[in-house]
N, C-alpha and C. Protein backbone atom coordinates (compact mmCIF):
# COMPACT_ATOMS: atom_id res chain seq x y z
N UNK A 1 -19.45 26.13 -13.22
CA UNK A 1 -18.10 25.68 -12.88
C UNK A 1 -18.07 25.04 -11.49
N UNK A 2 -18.96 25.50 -10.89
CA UNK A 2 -18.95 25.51 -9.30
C UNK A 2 -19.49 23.70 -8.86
N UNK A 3 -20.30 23.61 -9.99
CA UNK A 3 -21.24 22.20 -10.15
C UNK A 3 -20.17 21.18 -10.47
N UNK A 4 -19.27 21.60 -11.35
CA UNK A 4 -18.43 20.68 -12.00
C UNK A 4 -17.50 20.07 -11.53
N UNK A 5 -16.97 21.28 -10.21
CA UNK A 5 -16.00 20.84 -9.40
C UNK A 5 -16.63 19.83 -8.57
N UNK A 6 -17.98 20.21 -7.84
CA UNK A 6 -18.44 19.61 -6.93
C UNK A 6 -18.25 17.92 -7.49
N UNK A 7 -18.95 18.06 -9.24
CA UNK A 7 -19.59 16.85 -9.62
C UNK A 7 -18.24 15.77 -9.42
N UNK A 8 -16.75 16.56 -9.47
CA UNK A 8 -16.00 15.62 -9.90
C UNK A 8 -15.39 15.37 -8.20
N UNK A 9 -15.66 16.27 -7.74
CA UNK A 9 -15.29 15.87 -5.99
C UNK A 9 -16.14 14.39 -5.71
N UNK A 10 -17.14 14.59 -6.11
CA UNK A 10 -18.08 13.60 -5.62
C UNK A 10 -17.67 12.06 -6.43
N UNK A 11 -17.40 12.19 -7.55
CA UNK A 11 -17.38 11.22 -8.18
C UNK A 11 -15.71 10.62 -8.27
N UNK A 12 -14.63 11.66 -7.74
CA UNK A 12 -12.98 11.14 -7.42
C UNK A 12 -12.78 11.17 -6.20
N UNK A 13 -14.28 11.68 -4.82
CA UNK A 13 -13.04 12.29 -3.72
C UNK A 13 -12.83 10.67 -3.32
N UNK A 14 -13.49 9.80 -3.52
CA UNK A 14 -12.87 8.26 -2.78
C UNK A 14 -11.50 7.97 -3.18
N UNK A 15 -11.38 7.85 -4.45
CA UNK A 15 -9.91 7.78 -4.73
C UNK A 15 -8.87 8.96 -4.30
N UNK A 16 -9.19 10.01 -4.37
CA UNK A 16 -8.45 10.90 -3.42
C UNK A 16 -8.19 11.11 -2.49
N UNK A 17 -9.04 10.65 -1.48
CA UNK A 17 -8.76 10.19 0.09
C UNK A 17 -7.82 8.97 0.09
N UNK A 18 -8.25 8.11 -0.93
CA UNK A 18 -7.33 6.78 -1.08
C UNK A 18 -5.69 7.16 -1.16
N UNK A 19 -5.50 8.01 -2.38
CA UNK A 19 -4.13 8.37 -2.34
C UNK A 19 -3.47 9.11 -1.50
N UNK A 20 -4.45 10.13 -0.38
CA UNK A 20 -3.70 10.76 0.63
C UNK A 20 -3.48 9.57 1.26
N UNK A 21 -4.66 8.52 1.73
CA UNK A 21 -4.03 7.58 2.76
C UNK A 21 -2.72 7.21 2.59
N UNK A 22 -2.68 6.66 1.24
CA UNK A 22 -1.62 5.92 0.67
C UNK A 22 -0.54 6.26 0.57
N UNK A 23 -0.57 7.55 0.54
CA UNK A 23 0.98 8.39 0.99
C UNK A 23 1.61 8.32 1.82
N UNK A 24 0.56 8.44 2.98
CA UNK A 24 0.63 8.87 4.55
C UNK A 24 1.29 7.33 4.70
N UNK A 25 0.51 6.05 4.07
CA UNK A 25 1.16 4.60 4.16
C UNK A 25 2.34 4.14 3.36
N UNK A 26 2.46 5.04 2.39
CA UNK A 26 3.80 4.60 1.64
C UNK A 26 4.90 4.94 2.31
N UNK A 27 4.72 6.14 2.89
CA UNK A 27 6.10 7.06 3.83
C UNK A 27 6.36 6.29 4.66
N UNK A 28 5.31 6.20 5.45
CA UNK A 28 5.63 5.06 6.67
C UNK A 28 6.62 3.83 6.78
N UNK A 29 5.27 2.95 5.37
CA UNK A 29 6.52 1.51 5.20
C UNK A 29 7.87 2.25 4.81
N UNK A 30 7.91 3.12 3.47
CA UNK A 30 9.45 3.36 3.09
C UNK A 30 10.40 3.78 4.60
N UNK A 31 9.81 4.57 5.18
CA UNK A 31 10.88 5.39 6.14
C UNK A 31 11.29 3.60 7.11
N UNK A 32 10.40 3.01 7.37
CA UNK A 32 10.31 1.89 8.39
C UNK A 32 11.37 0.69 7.70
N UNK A 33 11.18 0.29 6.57
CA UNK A 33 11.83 -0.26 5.53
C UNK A 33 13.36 0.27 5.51
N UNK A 34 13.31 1.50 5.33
CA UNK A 34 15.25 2.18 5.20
C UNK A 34 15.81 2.16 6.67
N UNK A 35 14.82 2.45 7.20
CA UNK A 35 15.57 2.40 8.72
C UNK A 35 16.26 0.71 9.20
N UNK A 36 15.09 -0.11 8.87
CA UNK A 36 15.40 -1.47 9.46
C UNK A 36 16.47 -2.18 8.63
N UNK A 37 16.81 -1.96 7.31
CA UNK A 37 17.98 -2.23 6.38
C UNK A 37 18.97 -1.49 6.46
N UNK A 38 18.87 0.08 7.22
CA UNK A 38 19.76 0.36 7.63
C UNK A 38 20.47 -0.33 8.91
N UNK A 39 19.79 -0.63 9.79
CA UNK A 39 20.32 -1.46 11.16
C UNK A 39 21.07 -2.85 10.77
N UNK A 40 20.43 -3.16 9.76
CA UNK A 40 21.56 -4.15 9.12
C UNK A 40 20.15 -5.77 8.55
N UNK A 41 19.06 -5.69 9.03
CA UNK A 41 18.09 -6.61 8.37
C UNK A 41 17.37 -6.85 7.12
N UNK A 42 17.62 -7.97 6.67
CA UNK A 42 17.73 -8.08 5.21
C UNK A 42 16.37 -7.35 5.00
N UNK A 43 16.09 -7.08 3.40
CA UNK A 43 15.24 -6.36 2.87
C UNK A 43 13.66 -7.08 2.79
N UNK A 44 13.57 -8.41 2.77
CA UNK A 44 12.18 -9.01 2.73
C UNK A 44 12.07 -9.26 4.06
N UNK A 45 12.62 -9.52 4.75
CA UNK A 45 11.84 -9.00 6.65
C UNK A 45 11.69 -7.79 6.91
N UNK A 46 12.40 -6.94 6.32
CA UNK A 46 12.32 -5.79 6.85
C UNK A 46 11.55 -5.77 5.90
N UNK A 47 10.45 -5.84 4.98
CA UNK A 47 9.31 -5.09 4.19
C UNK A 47 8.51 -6.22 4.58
N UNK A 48 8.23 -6.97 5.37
CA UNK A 48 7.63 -7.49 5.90
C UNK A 48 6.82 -7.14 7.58
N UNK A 49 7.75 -6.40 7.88
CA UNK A 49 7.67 -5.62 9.01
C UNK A 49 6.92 -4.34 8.61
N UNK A 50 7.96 -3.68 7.98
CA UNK A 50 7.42 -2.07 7.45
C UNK A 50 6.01 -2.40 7.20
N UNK A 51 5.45 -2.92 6.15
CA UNK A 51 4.31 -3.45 5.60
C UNK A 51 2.99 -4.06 6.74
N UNK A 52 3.62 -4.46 7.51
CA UNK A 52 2.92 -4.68 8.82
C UNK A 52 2.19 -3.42 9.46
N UNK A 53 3.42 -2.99 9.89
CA UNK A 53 2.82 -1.85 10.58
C UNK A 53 2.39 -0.76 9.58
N UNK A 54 2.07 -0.51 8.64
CA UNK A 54 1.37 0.33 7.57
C UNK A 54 -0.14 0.05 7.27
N UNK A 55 -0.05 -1.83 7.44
CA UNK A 55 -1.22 -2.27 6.94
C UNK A 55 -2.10 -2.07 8.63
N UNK A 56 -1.97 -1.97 9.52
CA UNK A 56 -2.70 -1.67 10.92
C UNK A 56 -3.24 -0.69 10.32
N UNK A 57 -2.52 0.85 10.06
CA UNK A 57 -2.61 1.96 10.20
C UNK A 57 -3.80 1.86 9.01
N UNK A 58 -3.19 1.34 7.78
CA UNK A 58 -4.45 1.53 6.67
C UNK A 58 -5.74 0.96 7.24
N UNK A 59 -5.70 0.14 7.69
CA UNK A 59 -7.44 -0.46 7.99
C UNK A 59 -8.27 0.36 8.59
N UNK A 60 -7.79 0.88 9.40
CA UNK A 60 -8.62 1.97 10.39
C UNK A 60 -8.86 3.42 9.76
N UNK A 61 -7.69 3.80 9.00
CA UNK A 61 -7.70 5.24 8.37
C UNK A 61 -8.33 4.89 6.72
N UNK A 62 -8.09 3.63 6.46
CA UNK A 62 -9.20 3.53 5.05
C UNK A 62 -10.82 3.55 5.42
N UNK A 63 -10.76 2.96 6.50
CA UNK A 63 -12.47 2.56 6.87
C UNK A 63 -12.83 3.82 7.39
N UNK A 64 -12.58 4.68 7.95
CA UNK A 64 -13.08 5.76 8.60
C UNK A 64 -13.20 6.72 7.45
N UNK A 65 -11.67 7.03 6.87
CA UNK A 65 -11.65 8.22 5.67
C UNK A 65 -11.70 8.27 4.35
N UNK A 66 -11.41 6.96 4.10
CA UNK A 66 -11.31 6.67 2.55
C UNK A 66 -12.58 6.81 2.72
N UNK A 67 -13.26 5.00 2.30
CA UNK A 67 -14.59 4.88 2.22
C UNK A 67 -15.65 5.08 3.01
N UNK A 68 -15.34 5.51 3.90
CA UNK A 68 -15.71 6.24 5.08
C UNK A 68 -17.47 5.36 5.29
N UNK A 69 -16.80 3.67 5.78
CA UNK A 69 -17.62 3.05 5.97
C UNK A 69 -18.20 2.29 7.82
N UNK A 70 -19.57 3.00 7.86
CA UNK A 70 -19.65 2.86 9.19
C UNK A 70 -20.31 1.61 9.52
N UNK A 71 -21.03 0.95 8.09
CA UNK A 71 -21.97 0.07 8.35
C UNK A 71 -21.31 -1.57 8.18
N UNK A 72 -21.74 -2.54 8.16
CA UNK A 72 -21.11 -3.77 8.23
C UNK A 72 -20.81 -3.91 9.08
N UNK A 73 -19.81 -5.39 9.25
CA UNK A 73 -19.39 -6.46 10.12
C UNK A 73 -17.64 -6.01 10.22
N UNK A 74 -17.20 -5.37 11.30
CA UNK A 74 -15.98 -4.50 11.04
C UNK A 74 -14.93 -5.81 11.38
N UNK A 75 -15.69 -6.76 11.83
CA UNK A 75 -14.24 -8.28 12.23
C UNK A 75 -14.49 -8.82 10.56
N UNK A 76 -15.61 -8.58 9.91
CA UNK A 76 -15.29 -9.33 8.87
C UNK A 76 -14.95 -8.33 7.79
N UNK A 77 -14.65 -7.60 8.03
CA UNK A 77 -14.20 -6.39 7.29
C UNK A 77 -12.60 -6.08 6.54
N UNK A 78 -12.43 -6.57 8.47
CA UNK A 78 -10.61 -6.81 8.95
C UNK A 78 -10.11 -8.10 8.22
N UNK A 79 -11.04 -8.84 8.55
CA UNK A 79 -10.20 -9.83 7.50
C UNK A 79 -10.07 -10.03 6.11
N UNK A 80 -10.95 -9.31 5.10
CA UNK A 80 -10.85 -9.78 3.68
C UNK A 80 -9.86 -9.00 3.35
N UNK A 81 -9.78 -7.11 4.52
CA UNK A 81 -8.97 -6.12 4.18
C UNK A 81 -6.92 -6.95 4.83
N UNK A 82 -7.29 -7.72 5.68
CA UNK A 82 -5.99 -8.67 6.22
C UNK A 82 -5.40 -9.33 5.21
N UNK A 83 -6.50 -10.31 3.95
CA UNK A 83 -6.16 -10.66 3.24
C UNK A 83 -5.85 -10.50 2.47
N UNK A 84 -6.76 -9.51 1.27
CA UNK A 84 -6.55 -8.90 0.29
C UNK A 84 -5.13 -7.92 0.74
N UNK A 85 -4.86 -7.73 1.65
CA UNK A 85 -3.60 -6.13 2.05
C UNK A 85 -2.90 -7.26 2.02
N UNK A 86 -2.49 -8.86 2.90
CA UNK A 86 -1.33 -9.43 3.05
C UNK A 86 -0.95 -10.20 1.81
N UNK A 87 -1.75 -10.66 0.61
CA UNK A 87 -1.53 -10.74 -0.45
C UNK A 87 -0.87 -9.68 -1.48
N UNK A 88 -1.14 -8.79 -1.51
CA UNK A 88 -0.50 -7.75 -1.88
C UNK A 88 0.84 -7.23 -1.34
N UNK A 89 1.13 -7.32 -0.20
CA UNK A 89 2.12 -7.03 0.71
C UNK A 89 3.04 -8.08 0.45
N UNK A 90 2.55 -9.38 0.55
CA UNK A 90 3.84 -10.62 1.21
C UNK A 90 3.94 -11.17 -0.09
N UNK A 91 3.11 -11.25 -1.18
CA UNK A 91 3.29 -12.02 -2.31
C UNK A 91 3.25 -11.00 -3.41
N UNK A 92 3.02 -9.99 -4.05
CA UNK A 92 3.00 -9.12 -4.93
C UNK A 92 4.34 -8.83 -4.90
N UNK A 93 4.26 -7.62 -3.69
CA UNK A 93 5.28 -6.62 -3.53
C UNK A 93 6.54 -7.37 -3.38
N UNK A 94 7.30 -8.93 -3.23
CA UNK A 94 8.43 -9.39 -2.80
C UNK A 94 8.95 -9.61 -3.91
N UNK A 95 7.98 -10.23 -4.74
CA UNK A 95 7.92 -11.17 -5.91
C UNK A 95 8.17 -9.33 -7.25
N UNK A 96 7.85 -8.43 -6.87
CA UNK A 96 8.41 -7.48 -7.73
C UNK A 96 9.42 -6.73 -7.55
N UNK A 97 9.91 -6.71 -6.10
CA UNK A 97 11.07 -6.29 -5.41
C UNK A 97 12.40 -7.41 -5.82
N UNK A 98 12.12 -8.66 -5.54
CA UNK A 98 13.10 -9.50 -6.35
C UNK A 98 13.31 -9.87 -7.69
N UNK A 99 12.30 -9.95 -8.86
CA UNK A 99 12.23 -9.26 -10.37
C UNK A 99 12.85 -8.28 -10.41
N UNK A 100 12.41 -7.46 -10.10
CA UNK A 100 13.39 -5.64 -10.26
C UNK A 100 15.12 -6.33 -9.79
N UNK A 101 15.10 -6.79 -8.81
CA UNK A 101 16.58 -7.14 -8.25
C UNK A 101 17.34 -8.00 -8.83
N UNK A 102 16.59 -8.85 -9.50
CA UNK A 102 17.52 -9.65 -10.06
C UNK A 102 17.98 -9.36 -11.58
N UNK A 103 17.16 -7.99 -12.41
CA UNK A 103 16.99 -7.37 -13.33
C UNK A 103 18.63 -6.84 -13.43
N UNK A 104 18.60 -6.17 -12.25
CA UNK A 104 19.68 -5.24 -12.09
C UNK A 104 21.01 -5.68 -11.11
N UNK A 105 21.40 -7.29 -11.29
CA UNK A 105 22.20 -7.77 -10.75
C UNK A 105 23.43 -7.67 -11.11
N UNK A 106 24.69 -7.12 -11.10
CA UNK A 106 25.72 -6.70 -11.96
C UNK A 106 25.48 -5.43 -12.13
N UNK A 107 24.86 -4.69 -11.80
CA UNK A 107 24.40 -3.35 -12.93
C UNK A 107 25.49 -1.87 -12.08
N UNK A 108 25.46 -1.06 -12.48
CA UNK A 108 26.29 -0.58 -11.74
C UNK A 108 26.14 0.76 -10.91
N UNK A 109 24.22 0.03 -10.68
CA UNK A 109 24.00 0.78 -9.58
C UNK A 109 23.55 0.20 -8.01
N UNK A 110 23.34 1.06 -6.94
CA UNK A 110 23.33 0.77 -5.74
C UNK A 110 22.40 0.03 -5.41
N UNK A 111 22.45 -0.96 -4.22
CA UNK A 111 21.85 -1.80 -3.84
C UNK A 111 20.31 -0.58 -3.11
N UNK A 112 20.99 0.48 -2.83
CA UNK A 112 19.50 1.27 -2.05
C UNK A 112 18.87 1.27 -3.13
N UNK A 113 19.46 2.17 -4.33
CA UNK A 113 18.86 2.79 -5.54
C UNK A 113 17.37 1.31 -6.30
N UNK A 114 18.68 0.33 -6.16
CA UNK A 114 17.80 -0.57 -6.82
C UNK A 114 16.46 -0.98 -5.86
N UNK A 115 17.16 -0.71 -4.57
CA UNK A 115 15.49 -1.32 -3.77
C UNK A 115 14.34 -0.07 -4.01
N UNK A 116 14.90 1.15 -3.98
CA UNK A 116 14.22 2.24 -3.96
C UNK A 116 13.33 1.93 -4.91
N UNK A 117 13.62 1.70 -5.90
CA UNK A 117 12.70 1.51 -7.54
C UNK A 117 11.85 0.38 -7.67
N UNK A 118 12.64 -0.63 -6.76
CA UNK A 118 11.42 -2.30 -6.76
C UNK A 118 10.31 -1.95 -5.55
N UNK A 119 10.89 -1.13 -4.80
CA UNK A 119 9.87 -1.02 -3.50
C UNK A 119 9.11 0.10 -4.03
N UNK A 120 8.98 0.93 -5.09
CA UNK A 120 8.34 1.91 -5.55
C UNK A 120 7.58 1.36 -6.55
N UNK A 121 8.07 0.28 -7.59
CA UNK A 121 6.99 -0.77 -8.24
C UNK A 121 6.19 -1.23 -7.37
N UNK A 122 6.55 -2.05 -6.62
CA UNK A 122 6.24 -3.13 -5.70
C UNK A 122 4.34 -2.49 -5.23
N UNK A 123 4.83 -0.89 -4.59
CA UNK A 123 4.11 -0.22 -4.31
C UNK A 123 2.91 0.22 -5.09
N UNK A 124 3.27 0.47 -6.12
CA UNK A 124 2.01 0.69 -7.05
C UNK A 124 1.09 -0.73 -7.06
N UNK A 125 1.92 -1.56 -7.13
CA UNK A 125 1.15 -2.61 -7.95
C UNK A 125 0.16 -3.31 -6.29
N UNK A 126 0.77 -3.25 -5.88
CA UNK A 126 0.32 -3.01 -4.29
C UNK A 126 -1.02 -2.29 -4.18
N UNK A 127 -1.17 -0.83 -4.57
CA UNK A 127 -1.92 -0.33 -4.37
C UNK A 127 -3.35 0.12 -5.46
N UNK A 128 -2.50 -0.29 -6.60
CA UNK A 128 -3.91 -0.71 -7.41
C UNK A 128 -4.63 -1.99 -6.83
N UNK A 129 -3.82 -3.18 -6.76
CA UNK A 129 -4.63 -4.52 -6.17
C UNK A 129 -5.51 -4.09 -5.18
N UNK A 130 -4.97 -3.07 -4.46
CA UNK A 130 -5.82 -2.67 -3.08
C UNK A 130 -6.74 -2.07 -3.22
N UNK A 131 -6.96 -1.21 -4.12
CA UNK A 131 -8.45 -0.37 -4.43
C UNK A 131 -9.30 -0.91 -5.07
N UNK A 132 -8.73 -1.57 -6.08
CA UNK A 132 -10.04 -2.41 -6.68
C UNK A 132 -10.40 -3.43 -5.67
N UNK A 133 -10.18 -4.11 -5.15
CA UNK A 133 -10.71 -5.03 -4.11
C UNK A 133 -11.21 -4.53 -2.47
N UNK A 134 -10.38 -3.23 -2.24
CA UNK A 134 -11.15 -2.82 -1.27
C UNK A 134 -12.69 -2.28 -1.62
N UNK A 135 -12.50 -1.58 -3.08
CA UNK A 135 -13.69 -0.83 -3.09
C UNK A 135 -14.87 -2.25 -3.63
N UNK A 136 -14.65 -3.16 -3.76
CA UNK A 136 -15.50 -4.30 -4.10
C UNK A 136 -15.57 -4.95 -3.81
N UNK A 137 -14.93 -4.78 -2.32
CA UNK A 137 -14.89 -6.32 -1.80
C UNK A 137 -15.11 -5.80 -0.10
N UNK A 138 -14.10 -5.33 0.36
CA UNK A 138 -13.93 -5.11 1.92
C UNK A 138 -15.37 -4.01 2.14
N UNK A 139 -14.53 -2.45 1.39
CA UNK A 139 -15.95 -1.50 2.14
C UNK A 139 -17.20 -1.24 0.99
N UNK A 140 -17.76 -1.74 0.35
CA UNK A 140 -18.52 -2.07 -0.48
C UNK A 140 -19.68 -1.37 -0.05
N UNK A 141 -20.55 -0.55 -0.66
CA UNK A 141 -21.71 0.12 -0.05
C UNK A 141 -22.52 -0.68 -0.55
């Protein structure tokens, strides 16, 4: 039993470090995101922002803990992870945040509720794009 756990630590803990990161980065943008739409700035700057400062935090805490990669070229590292993260961020996540929004235009629920649910799509789809390409592209052993 003892083997089995190990075997499957070994063979999920990358993706499991991935999803703690990703938590630790989802909270962030969300809390950063409600705050700045609360102050009164529309919702695609303000997840443009949030998303900013999330994607800093991920590069450093993916490369160290996720894939916990020491070797390579860490400027060229930053950038495929710049790209691949700002593609996902500025063109995925807007483009499913405004689908979801325009889904539910008339509808007769709240403008939070509805962002809550596109920025919670937005997010997934966000973060699958991000693992398959980080793990095959950015920290690649």
């Amino acid at each position: 039993m003892a083997n089995r756990l190990g075997d499957l630590r070994l063979k999920h803990g990358q993706k499991l470090r991935f999803a703690i990161v990703g938590g630790a980065n989802t909270a962030l943008d969300f809390v950063l995101l409600f705050a700045l739409t609360a102050l009164g700035l529309d919702k695609i700057p303000a997840n443009y922002v949030s998303t900013s400062v999330a994607l800093v935090f991920s590069f450093f805490v993916n490369k160290s803990f996720t894939f916990r990669s020491k070797d390579g070229n860490a400027r060229k590292q930053f950038v495929l992870f710049l790209v691949i993260t700002l593609f996902g961020l500025w063109v995925l996540q807007p483009l499913v945040i405004l689908g979801i929004d325009q889904l539910f235009v008339g509808s007769a629920w709240s403008e939070t509720v509805v962002l809550f649910v596109a920025k919670l799509l937005a997010t997934i789809v966000s973060l699958v794009w991000n693992y398959l390409l980080y793990s095959k592209l950015v920290f690649k052993k």
